[in-house]
N, C-alpha and C. Protein backbone atom coordinates (compact mmCIF):
# COMPACT_ATOMS: atom_id res chain seq x y z
N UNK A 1 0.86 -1.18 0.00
CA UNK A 1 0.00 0.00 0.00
C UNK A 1 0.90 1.23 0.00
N UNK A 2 0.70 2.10 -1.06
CA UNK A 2 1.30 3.44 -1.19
C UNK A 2 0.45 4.37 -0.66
N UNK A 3 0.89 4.61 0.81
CA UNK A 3 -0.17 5.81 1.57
C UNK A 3 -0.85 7.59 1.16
N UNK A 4 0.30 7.95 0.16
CA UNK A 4 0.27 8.93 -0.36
C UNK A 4 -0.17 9.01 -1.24
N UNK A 5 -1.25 10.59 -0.74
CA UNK A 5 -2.09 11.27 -2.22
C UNK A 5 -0.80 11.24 -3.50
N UNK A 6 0.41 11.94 -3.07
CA UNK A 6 1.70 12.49 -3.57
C UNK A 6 2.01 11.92 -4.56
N UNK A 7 1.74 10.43 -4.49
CA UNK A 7 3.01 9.01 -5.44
C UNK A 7 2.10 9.41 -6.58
N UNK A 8 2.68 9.44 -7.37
CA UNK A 8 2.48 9.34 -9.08
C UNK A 8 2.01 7.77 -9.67
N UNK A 9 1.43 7.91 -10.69
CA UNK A 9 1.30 6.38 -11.62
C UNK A 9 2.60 5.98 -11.62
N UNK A 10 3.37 6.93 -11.96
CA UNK A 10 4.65 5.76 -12.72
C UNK A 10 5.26 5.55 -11.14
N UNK A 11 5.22 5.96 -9.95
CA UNK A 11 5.81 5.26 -8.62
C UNK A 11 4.85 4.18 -8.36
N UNK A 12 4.04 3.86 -8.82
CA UNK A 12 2.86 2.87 -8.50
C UNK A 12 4.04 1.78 -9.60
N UNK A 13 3.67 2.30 -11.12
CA UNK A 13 4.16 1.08 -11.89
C UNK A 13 5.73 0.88 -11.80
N UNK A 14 6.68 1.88 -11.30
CA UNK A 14 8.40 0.65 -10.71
C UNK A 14 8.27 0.62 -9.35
N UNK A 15 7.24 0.50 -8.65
CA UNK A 15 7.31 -0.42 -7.47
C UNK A 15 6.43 -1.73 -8.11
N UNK A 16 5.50 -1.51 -8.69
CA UNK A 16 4.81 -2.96 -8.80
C UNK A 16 6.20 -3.43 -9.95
N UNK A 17 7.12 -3.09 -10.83
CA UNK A 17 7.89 -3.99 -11.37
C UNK A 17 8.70 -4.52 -10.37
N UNK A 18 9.58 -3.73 -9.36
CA UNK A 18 10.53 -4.06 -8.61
C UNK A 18 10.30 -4.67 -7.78
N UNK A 19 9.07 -5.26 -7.38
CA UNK A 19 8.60 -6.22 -6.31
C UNK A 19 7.83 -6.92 -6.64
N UNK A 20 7.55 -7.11 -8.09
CA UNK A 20 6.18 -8.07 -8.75
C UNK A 20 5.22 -8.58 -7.73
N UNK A 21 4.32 -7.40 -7.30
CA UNK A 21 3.44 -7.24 -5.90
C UNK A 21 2.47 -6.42 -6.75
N UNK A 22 1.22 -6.89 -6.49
CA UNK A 22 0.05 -5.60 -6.44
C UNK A 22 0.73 -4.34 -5.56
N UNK A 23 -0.09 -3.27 -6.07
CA UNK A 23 0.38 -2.26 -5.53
C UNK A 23 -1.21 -1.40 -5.39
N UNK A 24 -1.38 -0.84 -4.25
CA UNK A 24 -2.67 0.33 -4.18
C UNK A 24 -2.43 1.16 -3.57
N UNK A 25 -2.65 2.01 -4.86
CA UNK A 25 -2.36 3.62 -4.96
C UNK A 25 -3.31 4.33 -4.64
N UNK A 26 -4.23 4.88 -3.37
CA UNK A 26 -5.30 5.58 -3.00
C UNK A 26 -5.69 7.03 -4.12
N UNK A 27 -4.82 7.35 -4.82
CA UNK A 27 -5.22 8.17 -5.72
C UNK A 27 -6.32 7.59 -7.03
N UNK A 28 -5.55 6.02 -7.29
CA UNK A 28 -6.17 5.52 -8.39
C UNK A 28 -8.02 5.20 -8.07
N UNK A 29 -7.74 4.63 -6.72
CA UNK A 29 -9.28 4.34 -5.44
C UNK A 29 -9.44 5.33 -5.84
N UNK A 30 -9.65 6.25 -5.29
CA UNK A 30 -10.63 7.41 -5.15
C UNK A 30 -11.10 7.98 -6.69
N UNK A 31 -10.14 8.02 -7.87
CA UNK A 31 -10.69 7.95 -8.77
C UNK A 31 -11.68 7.45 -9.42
N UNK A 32 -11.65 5.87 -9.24
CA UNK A 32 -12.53 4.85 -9.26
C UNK A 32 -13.94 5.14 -8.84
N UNK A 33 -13.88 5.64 -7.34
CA UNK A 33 -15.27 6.13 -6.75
C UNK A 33 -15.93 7.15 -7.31
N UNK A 34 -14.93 7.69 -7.40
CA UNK A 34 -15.79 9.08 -7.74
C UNK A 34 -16.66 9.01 -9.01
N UNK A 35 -15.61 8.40 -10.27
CA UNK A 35 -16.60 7.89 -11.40
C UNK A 35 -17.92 6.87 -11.03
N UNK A 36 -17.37 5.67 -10.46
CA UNK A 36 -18.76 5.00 -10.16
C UNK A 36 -20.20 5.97 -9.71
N UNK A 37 -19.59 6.81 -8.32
CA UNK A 37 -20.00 7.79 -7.87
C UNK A 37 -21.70 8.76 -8.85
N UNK A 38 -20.69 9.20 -9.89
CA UNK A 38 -21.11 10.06 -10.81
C UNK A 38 -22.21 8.85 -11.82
N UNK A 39 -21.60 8.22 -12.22
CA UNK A 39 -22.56 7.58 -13.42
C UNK A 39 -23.62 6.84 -12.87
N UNK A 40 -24.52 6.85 -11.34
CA UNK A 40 -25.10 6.16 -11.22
C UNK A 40 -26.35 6.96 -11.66
């Protein structure tokens, strides 16, 4: 888990290479919601 609003996509994608680990990026979450959010 990357705690920070801060981390960028691409710190999301060379940590998920350098540790071949899921990685969750609370920026990408909250994106997610917010669209679901909206299109209901």
């Amino acid at each position: 888990v990357m705690d920070c609003m801060g981390y960028r996509l691409e710190h999301e994608r060379l940590v998920r290479m350098y540790t071949k680990r899921p990685v969750f990026l609370p920026k990408r979450l909250i994106s997610s919601l917010v669209k679901e959010f909206y299109q209901l």
